[in-house]
N, C-alpha and C. Protein backbone atom coordinates (compact mmCIF):
# COMPACT_ATOMS: atom_id res chain seq x y z
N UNK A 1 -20.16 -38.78 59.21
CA UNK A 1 -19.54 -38.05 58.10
C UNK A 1 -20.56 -37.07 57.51
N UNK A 2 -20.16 -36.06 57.22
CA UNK A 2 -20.51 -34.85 56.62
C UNK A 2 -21.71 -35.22 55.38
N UNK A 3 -22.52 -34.99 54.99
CA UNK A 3 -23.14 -35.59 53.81
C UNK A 3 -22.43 -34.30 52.77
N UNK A 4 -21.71 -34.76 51.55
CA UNK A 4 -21.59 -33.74 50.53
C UNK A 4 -23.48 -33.05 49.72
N UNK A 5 -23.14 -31.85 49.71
CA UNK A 5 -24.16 -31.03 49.22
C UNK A 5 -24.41 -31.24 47.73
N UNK A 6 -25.17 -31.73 47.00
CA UNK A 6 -25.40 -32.05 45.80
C UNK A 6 -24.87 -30.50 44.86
N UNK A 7 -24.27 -30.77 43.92
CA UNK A 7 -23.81 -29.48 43.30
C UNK A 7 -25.15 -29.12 42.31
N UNK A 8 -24.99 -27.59 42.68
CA UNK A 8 -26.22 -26.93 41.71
C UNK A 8 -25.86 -26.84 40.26
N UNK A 9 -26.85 -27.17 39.67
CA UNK A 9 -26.40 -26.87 37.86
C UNK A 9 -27.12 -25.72 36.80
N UNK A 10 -26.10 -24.45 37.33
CA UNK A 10 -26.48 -22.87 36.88
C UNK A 10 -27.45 -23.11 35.59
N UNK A 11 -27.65 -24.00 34.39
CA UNK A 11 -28.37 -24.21 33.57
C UNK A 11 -29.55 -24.35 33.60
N UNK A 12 -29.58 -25.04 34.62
CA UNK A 12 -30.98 -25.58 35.13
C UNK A 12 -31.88 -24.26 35.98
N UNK A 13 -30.96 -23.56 36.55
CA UNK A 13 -31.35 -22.49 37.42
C UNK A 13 -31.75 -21.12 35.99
N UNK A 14 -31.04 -20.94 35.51
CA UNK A 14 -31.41 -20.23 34.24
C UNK A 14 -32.47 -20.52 33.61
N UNK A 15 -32.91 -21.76 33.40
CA UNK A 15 -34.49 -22.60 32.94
C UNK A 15 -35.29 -21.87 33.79
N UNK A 16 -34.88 -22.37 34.97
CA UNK A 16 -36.37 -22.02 35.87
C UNK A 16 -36.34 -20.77 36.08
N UNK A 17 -35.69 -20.02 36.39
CA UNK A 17 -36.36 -18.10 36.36
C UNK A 17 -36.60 -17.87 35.52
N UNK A 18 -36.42 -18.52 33.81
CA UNK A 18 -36.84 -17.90 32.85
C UNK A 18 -38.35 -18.46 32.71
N UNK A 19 -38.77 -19.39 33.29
CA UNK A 19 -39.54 -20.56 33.61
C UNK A 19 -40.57 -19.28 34.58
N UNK A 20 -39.93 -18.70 35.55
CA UNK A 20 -41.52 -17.83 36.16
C UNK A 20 -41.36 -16.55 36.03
N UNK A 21 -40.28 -15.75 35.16
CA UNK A 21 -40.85 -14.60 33.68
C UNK A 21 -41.63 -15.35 33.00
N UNK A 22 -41.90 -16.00 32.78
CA UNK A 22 -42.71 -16.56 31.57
C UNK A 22 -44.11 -16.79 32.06
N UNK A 23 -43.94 -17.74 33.42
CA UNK A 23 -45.44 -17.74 34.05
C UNK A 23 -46.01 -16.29 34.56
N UNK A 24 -45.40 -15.37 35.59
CA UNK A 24 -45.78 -13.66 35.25
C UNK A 24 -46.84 -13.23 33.97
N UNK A 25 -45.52 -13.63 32.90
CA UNK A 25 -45.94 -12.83 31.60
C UNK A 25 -47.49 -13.41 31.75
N UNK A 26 -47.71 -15.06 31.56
CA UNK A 26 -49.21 -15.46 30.98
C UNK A 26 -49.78 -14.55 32.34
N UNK A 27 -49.75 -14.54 33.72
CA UNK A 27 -50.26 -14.00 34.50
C UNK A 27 -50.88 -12.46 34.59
N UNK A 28 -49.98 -12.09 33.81
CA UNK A 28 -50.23 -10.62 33.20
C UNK A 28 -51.38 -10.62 32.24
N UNK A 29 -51.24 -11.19 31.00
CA UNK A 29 -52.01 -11.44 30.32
C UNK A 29 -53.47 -11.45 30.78
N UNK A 30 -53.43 -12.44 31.62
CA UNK A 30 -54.60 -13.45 32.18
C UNK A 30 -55.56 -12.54 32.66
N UNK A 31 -54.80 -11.51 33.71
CA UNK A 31 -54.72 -10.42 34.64
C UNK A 31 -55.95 -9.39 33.48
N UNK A 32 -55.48 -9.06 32.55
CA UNK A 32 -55.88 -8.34 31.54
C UNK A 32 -57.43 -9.00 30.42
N UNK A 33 -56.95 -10.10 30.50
CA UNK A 33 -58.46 -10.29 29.77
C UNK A 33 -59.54 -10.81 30.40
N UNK A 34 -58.98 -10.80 31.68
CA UNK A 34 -60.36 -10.93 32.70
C UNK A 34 -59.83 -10.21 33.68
N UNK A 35 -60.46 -8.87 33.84
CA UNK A 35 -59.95 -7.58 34.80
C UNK A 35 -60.81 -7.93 35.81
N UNK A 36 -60.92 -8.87 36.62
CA UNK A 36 -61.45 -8.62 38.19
C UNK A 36 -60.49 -9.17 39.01
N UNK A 37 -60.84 -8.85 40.27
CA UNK A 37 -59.62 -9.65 41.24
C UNK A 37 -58.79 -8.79 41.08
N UNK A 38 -58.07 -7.18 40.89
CA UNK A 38 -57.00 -7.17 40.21
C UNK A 38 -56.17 -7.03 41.62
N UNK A 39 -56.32 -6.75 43.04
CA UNK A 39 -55.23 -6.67 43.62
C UNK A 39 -54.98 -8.01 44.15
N UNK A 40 -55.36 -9.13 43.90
CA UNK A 40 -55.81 -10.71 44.03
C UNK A 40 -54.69 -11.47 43.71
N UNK A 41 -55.14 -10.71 42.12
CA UNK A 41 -54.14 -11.45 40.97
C UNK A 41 -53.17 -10.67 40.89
N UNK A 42 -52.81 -9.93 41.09
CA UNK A 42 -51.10 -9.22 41.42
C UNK A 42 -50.42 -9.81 41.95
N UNK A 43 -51.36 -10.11 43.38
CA UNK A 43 -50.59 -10.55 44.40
C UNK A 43 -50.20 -12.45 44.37
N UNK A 44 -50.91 -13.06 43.08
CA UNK A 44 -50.61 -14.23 42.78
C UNK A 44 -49.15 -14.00 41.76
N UNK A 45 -49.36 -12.90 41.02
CA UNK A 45 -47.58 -12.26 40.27
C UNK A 45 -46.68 -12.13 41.27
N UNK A 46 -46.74 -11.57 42.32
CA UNK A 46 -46.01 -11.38 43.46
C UNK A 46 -45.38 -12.27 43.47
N UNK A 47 -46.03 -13.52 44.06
CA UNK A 47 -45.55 -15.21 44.68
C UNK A 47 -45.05 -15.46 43.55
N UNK A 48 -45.18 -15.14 42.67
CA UNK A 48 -44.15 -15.95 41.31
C UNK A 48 -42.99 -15.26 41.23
N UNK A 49 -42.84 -13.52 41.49
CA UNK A 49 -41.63 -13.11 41.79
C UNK A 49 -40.76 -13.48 42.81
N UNK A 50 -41.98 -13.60 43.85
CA UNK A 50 -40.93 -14.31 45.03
C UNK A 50 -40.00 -15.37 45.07
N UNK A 51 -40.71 -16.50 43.88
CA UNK A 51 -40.80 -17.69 44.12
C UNK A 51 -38.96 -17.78 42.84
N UNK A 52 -39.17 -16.44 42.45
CA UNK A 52 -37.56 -16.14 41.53
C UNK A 52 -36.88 -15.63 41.53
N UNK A 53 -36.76 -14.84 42.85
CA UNK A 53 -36.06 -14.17 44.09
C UNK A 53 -35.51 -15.05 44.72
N UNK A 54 -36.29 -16.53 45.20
CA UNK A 54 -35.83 -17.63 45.93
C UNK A 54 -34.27 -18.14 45.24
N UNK A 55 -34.90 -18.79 44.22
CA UNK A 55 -34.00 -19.02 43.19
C UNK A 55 -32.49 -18.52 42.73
N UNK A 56 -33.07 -17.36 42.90
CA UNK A 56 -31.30 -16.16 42.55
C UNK A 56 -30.58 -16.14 44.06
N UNK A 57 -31.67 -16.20 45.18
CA UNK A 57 -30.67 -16.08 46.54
C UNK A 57 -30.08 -17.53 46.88
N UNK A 58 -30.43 -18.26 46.48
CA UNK A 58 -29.83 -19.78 46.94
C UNK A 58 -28.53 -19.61 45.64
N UNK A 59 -28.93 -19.95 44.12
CA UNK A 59 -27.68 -19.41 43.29
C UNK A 59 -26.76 -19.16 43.78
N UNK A 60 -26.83 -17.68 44.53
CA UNK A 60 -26.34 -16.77 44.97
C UNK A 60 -24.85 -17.50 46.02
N UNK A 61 -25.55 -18.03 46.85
CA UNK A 61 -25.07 -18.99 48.18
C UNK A 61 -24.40 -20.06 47.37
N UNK A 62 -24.80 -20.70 46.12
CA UNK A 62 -23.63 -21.66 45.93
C UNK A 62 -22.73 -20.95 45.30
N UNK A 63 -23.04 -20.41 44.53
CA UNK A 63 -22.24 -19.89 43.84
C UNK A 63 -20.60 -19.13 44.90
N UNK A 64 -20.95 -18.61 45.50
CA UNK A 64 -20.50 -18.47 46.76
C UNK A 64 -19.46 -18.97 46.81
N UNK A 65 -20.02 -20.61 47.31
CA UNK A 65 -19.12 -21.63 47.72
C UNK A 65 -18.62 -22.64 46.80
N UNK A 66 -18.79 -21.82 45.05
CA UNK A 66 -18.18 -22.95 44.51
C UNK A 66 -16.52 -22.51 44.22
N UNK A 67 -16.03 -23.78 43.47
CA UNK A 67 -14.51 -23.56 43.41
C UNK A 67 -14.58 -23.19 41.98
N UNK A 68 -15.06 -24.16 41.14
CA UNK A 68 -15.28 -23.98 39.58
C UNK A 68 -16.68 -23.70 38.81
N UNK A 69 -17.22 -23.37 38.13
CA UNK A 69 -18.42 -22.83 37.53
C UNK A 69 -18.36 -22.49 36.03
N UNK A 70 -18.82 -23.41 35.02
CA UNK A 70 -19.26 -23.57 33.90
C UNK A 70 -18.82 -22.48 33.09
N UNK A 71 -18.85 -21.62 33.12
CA UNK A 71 -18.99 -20.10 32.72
C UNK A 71 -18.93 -18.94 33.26
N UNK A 72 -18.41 -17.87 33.04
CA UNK A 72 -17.61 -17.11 34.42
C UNK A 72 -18.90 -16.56 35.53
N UNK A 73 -17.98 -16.34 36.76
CA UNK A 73 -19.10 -16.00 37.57
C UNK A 73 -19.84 -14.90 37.24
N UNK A 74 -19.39 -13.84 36.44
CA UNK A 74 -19.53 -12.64 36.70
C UNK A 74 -21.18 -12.54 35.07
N UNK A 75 -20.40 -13.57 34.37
CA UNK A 75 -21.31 -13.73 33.79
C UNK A 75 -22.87 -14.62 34.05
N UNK A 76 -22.68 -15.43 35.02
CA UNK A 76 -23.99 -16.42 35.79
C UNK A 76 -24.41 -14.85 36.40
N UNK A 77 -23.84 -14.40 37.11
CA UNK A 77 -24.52 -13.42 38.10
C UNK A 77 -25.78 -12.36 37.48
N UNK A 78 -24.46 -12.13 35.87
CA UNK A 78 -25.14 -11.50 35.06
C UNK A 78 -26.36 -11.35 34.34
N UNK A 79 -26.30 -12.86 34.41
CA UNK A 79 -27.88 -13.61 33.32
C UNK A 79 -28.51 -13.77 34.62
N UNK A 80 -28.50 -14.07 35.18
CA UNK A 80 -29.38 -14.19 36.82
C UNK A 80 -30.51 -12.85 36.81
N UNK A 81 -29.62 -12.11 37.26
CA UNK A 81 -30.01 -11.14 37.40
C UNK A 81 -30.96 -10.36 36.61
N UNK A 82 -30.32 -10.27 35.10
CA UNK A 82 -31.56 -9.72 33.97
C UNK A 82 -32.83 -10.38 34.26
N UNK A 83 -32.48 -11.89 33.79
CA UNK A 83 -33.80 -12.89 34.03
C UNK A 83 -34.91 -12.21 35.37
N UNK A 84 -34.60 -11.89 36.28
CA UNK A 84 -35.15 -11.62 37.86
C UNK A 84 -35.58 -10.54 37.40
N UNK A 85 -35.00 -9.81 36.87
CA UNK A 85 -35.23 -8.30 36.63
C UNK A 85 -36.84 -8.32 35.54
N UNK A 86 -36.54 -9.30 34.20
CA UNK A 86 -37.72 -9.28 33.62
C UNK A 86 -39.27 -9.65 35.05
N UNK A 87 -39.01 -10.57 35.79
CA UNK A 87 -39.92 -11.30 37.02
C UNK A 87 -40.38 -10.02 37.13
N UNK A 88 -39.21 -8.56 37.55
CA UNK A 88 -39.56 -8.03 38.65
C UNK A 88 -41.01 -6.74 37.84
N UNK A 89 -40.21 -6.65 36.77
CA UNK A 89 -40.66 -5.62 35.97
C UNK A 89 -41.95 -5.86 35.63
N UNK A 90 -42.74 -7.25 35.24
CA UNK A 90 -43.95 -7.54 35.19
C UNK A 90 -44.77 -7.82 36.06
N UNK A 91 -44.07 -8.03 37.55
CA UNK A 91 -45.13 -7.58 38.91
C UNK A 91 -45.19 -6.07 38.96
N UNK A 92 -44.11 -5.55 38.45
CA UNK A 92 -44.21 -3.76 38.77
C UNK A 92 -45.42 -3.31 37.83
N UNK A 93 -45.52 -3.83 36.14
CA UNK A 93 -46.49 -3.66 35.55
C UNK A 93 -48.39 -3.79 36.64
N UNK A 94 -47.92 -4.98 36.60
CA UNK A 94 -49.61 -5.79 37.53
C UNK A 94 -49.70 -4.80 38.89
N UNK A 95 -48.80 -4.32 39.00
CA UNK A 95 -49.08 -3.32 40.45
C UNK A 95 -49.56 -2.40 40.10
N UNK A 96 -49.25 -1.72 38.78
CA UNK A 96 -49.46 -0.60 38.00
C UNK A 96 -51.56 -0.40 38.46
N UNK A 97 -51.43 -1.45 38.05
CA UNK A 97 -53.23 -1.84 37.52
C UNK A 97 -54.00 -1.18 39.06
N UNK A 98 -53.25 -2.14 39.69
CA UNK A 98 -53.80 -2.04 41.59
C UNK A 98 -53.65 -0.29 41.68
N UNK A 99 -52.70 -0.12 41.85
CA UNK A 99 -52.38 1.09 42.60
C UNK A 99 -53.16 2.01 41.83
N UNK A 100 -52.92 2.30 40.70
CA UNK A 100 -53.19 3.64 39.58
C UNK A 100 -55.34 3.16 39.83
N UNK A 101 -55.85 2.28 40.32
CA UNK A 101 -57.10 1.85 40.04
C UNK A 101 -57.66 1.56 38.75
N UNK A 102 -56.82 1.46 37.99
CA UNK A 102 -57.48 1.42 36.65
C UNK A 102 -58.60 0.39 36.49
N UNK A 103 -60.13 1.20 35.93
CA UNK A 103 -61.47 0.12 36.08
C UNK A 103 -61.51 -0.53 34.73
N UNK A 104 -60.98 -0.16 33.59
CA UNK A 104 -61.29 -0.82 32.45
C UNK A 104 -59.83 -1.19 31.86
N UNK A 105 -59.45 -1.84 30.88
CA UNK A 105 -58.07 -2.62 30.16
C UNK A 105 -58.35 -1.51 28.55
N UNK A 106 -57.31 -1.05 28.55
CA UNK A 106 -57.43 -0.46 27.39
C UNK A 106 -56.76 -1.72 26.10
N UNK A 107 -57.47 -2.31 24.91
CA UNK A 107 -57.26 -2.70 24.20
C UNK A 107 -55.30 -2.72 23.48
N UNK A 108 -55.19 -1.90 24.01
CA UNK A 108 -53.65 -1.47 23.21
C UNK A 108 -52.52 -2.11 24.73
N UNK A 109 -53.29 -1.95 25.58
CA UNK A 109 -52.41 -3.01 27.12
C UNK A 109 -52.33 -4.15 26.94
N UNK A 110 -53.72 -5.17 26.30
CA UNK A 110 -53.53 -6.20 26.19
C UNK A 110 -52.70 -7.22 24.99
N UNK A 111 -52.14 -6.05 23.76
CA UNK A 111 -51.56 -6.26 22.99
C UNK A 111 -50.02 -6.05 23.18
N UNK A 112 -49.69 -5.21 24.36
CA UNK A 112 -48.86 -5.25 24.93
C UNK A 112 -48.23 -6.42 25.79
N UNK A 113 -49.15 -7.04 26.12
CA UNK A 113 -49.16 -8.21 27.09
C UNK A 113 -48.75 -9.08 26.48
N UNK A 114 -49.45 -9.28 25.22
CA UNK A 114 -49.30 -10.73 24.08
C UNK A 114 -48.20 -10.52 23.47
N UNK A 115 -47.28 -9.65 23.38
CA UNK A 115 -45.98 -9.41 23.06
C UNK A 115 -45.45 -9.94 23.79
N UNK A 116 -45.25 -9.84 25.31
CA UNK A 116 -44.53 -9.59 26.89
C UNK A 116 -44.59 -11.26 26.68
N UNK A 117 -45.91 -12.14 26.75
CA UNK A 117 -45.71 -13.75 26.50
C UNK A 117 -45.16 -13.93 25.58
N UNK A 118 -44.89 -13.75 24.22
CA UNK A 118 -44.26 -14.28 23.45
C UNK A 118 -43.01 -14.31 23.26
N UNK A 119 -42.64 -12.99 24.47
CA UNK A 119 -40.91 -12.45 24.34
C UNK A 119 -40.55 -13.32 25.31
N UNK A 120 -41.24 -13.78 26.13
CA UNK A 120 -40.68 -14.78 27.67
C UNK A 120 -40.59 -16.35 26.89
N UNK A 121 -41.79 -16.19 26.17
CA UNK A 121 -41.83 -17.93 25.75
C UNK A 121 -40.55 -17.84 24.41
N UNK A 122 -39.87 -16.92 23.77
CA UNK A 122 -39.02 -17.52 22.98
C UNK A 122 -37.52 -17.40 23.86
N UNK A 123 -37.86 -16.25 24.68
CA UNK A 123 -36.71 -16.05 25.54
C UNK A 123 -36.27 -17.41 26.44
N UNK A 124 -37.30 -18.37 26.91
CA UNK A 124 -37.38 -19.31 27.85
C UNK A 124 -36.51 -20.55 26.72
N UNK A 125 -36.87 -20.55 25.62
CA UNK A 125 -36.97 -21.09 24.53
C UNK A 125 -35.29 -21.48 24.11
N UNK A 126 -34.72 -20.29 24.46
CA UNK A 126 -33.15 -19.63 23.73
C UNK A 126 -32.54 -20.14 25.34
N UNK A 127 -33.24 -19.89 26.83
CA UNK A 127 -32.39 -20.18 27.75
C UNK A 127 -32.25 -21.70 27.46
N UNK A 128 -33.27 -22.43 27.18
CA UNK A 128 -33.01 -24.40 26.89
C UNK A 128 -32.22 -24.57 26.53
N UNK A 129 -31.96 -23.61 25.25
CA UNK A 129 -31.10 -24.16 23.99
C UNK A 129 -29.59 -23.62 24.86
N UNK A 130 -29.50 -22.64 25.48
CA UNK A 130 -28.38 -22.38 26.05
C UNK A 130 -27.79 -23.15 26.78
N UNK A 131 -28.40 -24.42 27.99
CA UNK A 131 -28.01 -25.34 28.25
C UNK A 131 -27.05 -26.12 27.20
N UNK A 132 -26.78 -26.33 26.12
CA UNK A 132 -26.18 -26.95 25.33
C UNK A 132 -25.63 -26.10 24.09
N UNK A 133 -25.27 -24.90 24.29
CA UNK A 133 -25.14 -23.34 23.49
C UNK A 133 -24.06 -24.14 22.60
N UNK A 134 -22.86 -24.91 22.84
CA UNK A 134 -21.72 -24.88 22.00
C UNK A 134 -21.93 -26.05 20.75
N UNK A 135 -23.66 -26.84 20.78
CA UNK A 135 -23.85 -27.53 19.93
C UNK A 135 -25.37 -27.38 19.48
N UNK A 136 -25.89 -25.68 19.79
CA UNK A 136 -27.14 -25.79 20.01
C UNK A 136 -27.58 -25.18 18.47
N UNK A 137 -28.18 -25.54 17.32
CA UNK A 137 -28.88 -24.88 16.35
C UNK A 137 -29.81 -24.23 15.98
N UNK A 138 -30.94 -24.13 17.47
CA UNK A 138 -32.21 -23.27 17.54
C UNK A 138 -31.59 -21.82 18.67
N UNK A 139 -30.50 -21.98 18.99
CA UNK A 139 -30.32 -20.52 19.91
C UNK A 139 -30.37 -19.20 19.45
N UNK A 140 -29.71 -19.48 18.36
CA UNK A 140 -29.70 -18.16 17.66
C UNK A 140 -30.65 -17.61 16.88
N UNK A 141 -31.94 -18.71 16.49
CA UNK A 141 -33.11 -18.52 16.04
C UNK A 141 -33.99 -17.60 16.97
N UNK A 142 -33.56 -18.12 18.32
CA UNK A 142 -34.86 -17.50 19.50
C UNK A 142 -34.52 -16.53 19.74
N UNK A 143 -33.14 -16.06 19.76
CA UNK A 143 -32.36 -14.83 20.02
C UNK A 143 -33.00 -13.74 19.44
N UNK A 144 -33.00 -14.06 17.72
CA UNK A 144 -33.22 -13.28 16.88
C UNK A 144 -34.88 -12.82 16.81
N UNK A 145 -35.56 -13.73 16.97
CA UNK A 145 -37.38 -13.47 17.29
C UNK A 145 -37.32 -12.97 18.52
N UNK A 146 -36.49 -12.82 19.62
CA UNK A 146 -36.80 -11.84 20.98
C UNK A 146 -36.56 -10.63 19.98
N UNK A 147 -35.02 -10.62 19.92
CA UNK A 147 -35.51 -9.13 19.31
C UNK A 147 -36.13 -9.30 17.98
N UNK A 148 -36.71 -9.62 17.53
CA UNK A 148 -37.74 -8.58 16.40
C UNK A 148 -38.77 -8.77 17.06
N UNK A 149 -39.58 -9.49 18.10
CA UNK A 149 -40.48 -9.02 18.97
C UNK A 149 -40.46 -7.81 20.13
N UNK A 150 -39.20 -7.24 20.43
CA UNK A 150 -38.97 -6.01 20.74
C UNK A 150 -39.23 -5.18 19.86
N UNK A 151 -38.68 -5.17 18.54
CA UNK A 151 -38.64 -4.09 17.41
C UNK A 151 -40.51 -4.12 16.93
N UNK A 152 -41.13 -4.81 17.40
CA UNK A 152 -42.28 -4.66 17.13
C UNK A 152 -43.14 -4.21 18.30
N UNK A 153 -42.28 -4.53 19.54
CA UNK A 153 -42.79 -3.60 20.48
C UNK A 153 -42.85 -2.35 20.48
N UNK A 154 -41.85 -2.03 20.11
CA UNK A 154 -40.87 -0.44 19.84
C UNK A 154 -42.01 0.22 18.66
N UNK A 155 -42.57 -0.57 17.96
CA UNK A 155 -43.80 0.28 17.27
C UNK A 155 -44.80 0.36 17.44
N UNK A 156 -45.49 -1.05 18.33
CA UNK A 156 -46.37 -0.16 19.07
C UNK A 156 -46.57 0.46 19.98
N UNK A 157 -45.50 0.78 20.88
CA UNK A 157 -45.69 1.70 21.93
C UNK A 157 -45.54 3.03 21.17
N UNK A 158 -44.96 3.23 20.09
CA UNK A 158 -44.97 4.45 19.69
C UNK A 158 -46.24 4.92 19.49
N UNK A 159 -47.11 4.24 18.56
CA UNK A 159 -47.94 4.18 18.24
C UNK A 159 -49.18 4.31 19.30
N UNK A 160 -49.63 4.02 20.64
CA UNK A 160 -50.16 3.58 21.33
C UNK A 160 -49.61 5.12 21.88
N UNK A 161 -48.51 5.67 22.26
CA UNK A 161 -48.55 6.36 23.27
C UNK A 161 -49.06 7.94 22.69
N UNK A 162 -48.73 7.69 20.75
CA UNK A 162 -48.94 9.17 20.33
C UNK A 162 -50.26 8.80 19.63
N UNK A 163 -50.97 7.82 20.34
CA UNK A 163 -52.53 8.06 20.55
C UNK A 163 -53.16 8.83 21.52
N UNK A 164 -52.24 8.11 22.83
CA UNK A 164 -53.10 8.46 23.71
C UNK A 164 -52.59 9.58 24.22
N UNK A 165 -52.08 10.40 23.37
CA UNK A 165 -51.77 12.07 23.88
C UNK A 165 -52.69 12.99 22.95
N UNK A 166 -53.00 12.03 22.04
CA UNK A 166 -54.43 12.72 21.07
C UNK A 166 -55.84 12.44 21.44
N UNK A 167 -55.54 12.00 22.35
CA UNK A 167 -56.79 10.88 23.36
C UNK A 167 -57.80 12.16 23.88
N UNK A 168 -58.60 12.05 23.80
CA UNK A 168 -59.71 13.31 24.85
C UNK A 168 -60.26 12.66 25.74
N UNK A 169 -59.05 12.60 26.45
CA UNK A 169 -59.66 11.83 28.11
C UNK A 169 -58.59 12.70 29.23
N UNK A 170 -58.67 12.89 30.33
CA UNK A 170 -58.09 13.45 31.76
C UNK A 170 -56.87 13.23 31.60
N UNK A 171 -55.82 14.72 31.65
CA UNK A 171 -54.53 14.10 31.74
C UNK A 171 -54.42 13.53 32.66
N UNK A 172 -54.54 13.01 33.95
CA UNK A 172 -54.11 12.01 35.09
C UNK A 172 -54.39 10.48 34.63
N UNK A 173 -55.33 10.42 33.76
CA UNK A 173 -55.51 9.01 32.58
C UNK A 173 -54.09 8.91 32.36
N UNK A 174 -53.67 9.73 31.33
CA UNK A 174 -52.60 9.92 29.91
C UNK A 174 -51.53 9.71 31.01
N UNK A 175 -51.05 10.37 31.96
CA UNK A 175 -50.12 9.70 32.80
C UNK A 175 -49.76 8.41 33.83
N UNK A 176 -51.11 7.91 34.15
CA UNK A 176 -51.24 6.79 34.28
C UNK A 176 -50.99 5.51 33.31
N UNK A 177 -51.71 5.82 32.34
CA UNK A 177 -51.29 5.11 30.89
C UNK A 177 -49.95 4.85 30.46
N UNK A 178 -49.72 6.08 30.87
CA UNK A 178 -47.91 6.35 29.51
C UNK A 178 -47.17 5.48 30.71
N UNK A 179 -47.50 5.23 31.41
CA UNK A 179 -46.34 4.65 32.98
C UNK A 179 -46.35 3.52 32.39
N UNK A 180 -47.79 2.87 32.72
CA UNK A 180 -47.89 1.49 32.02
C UNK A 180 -47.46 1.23 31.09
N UNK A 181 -48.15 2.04 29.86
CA UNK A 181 -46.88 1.11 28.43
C UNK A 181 -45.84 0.85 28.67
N UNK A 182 -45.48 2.70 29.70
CA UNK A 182 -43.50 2.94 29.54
C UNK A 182 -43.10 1.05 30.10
N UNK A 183 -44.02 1.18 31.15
CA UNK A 183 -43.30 -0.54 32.02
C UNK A 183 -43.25 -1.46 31.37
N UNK A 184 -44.39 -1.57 30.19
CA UNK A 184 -44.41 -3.43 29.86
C UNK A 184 -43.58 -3.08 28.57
N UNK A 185 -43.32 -2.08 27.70
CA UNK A 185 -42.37 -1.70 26.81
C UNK A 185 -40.79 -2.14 27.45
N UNK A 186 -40.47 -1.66 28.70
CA UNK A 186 -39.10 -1.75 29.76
C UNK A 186 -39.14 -3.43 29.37
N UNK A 187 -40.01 -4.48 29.56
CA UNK A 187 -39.91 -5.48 29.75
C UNK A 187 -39.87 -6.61 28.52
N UNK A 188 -40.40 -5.86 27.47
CA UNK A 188 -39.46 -6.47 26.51
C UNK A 188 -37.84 -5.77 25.82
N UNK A 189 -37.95 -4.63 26.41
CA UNK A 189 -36.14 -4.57 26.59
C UNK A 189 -35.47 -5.12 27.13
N UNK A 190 -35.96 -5.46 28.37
CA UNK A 190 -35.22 -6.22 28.99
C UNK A 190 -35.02 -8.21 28.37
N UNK A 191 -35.95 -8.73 27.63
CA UNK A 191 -35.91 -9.83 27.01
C UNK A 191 -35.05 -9.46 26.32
N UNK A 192 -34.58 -8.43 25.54
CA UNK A 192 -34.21 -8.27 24.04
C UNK A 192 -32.66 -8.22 25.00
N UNK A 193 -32.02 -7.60 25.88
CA UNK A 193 -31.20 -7.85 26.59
C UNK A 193 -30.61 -8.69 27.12
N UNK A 194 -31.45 -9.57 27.79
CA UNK A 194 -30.80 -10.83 28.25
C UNK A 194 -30.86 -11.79 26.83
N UNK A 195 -31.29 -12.05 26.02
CA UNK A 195 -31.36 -12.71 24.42
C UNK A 195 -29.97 -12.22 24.06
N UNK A 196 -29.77 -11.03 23.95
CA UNK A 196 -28.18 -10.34 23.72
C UNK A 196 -26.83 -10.47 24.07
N UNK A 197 -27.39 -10.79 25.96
CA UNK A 197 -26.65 -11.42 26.79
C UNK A 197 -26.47 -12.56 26.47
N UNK A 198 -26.94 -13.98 26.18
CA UNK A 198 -26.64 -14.99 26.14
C UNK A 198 -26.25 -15.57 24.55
N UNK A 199 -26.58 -14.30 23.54
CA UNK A 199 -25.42 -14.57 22.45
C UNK A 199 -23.81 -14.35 22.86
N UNK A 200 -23.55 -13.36 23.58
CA UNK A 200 -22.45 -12.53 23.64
C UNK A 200 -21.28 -13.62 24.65
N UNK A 201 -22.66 -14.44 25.65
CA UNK A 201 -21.93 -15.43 26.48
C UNK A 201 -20.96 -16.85 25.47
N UNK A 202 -22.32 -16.78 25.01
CA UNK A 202 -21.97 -18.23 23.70
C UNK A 202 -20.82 -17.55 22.81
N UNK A 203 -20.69 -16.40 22.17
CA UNK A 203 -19.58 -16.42 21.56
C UNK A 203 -18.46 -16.80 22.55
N UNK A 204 -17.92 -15.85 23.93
CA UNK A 204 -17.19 -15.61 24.43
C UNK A 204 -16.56 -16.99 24.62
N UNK A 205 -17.63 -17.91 25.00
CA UNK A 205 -17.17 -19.19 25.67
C UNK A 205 -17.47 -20.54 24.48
N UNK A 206 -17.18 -20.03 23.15
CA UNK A 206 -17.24 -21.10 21.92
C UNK A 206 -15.87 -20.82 21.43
């Protein structure tokens, strides 16, 4: 007889990609306050993207083959996906470093960074509580600190970028630079998004 396939539980799968955005983020960080190794340690961000790429393609496959699913498909696919997308956006950052050669961490990157962890760790925070969204009392707390940790992103990149156009250093710097913020800025939009997303789920389905 056939062995039945243990059913996957989309909650749990939502934990864990938010689970290696989050490890990325410290990786990023890490990446930044000790700048050696840098095409080393990218490539250790890499394997954590990979490793949440894995994750969304198996999803993917049950999801597939299921009959019923918690919450609509279109919406699992949905949160999947953002989540992967934050993964992808903070290896694209750490590539930034490799490729562009950058030899020194400009002070205003690594404050960027400590944002990027704190938006994953409340974001990771709000996916827990989402496991149990229709009786959960801290969801809407974490929701609300992703975004105002965006809205505080949103000032210092302003800040940071209409420095470094007053900066007296090589424009090929200033465009190298502005990429980078532009990326790790992208990546707490994208927290502040999927945080958005999984209010909008919880209303729909309360």
């Amino acid at each position: 007889m056939k062995r039945k396939e243990k059913e996957i539980n989309y909650y749990d799968v939502f934990i864990n990609m938010a689970s290696c955005s989050l490890e990325a983020a410290i990786q990023l960080e890490e990446l930044l306050q000790d700048f050696t190794c840098v095409p080393e340690k990218a490539e250790a961000i890499h394997a954590t993207e990979h490793r949440a790429d894995n994750l969304l393609h198996d999803m993917i496959i049950k999801l597939n083959q299921a009959f019923i699913t918690p919450i609509d498909r279109e919406d699992i696919m949905h949160l999947t996906d953002k989540i992967d997308s934050i993964t992808d956006l903070i290896e694209d950052t750490s590539n930034l470093f490799d490729v562009f050669s950058i030899s020194a961490v400009r002070p205003e990157a690594s404050l960027m960074a400590s944002l990027i962890v704190k938006s994953c760790q409340t974001l990771h925070k709000a996916v827990v509580e989402f496991k149990s969204f229709k009786v959960s009392k801290a969801l809407k707390e974490h929701i609300i600190e992703v975004n105002r940790l965006e809205e505080e992103g949103d000032r210092l990149h302003r800040k940071i970028i209409k420095e470094l156009y007053c900066a007296d250093c090589p424009t090929i710097e200033i465009i190298k630079w502005k990429e980078i913020y532009d990326t790790m800025e992208d990546v707490l939009d994208l927290c502040e998004d999927t945080a958005d997303l999984l209010e909008n789920v919880t209303v729909k389905n309360s």
